[in-house]
Protein backbone atom coordinates (compact mmCIF):
# COMPACT_ATOMS: atom_id res chain seq x y z
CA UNK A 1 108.51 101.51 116.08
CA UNK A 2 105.72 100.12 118.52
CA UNK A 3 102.71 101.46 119.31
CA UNK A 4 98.57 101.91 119.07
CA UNK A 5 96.30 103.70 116.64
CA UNK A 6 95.02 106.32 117.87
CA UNK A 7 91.39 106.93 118.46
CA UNK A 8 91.36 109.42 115.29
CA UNK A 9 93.24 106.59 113.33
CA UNK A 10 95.18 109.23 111.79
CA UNK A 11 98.73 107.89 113.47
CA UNK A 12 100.06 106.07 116.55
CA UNK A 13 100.85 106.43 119.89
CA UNK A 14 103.38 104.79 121.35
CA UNK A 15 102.63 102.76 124.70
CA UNK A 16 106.26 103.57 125.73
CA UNK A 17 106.68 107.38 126.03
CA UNK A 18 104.60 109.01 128.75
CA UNK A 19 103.63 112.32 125.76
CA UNK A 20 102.44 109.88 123.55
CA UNK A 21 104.98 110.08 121.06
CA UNK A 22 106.73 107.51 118.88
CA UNK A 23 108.91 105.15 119.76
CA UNK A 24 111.68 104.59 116.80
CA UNK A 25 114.33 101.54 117.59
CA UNK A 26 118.19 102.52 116.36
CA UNK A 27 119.03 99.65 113.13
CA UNK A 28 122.29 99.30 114.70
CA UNK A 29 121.38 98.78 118.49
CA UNK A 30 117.76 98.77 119.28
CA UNK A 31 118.03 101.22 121.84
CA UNK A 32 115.05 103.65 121.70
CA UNK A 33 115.36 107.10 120.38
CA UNK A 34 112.58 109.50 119.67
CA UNK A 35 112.92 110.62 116.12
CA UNK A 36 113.22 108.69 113.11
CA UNK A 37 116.38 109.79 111.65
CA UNK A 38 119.49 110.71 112.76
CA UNK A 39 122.16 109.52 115.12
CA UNK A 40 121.19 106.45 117.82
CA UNK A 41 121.64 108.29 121.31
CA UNK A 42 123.15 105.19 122.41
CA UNK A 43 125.69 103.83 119.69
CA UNK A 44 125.97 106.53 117.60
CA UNK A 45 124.40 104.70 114.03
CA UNK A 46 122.34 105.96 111.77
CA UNK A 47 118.67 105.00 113.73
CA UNK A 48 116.93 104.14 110.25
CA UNK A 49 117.62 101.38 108.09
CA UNK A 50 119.10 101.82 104.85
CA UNK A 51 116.97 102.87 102.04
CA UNK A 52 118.26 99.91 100.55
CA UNK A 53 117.28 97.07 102.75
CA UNK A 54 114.23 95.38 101.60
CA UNK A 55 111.47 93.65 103.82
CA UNK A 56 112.78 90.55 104.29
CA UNK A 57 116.19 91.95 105.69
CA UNK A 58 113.94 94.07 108.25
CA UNK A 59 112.07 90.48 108.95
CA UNK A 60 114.81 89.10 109.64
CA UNK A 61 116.25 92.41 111.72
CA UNK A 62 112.89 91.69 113.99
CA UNK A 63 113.88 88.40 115.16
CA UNK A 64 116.16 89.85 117.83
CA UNK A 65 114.03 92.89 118.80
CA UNK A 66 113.94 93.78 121.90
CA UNK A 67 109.90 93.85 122.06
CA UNK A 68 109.07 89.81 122.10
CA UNK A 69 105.71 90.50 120.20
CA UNK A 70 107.31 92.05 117.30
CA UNK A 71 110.22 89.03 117.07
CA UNK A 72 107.67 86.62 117.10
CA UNK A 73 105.28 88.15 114.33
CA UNK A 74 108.74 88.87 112.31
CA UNK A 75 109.37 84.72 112.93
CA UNK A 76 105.99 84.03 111.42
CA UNK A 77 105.80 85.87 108.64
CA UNK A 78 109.38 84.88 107.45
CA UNK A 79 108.14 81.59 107.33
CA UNK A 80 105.07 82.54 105.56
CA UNK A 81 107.15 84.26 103.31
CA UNK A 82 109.33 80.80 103.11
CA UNK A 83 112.63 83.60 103.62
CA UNK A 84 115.63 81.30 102.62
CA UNK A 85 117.66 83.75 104.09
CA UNK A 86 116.38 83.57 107.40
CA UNK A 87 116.62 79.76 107.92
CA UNK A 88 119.64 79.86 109.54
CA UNK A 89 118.71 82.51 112.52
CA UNK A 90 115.25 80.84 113.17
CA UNK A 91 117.13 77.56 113.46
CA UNK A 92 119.32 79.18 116.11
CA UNK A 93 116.08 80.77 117.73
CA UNK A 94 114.06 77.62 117.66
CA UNK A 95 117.14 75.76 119.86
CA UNK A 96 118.82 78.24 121.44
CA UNK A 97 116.91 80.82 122.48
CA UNK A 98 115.32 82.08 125.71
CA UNK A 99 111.92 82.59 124.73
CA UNK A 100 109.29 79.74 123.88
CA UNK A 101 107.10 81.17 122.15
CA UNK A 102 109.06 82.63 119.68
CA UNK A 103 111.05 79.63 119.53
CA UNK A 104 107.67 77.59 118.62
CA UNK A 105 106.87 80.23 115.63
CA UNK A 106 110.48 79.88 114.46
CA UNK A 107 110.10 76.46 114.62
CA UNK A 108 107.51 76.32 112.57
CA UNK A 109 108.73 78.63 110.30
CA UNK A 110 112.11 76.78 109.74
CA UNK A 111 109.38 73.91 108.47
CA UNK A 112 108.09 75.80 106.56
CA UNK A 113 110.55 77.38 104.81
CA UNK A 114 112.78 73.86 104.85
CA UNK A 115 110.40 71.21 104.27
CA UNK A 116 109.26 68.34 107.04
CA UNK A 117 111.90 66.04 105.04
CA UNK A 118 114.68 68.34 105.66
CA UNK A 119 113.56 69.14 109.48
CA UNK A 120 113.21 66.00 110.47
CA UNK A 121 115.98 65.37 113.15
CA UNK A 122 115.65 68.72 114.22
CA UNK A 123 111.93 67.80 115.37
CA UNK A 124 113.43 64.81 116.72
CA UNK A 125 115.70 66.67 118.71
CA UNK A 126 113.75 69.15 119.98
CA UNK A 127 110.25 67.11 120.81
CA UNK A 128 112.94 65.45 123.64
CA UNK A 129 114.44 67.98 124.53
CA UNK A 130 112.95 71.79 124.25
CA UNK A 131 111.20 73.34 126.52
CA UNK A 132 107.55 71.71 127.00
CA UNK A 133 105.90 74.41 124.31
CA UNK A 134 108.61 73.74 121.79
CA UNK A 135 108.47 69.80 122.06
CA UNK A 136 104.42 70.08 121.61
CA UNK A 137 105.08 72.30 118.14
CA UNK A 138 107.57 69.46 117.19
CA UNK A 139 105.38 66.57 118.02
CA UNK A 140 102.46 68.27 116.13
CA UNK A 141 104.91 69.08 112.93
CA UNK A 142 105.93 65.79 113.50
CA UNK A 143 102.31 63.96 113.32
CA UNK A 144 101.54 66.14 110.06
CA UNK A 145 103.85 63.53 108.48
């Protein structure tokens, strides 16, 4: 779901649909449907998450939505969190992935969740060759040595 408060602060309205409703995002696909349960329009999945999947399994669901914004807040609180689990996907997101600054918060989150000691050549990698924003956040993890 993405969206504003509204004015009342009773709910939120979504800044995607033109009548102001919400905006739910299908588990399976992340194509946009407009209720919360139910069949994805698109793949056919259940649109909710299972009632069993805790937070850090929707964290880590986040990294590859398709609103940037929401990835990159689900990066940094993973590593926050320190989310073992998610080590692995924010490594791949921190190298290999399209969009700096989510690949900054991911690499700092990797840090985080890893340890300086343990990131090491990874920082050493990436301050030579990342994209300019990504070699700063390395450099800077770097010099906190």
């Amino acid at each position: 779901m993405t969206g504003k408060r509204n004015d009342e602060g009773s709910g939120w309205t979504s800044s995607g649909r033109p009548d102001g409703g919400l905006v739910y995002y299908c588990f399976a696909c992340y194509a946009t449907n407009e209720r919360e349960r139910g069949r994805c329009r698109e793949c056919g999945a259940e649109i909710s998450a299972p009632k069993e999947t805790g937070y850090d399994e929707l964290l880590v669901w986040a990294l590859d939505h398709p609103v940037r914004s929401i990835a990159t807040n689900a990066a940094g609180i993973l590593g926050a969190r320190q989310t073992r689990a998610a080590a692995t996907r924010l490594r791949q997101l921190a190298t290999e992935g399209s969009d700096p600054y989510l690949a900054a918060v991911a690499l700092r989150s990797v840090v985080a969740i890893e340890g300086l000691s343990e990131t090491r050549d990874l920082l050493l990698r990436l301050r030579r060759t990342a994209p300019v924003l990504v070699r700063a956040t390395a450099e800077k993890l770097l010099g906190a040595e």
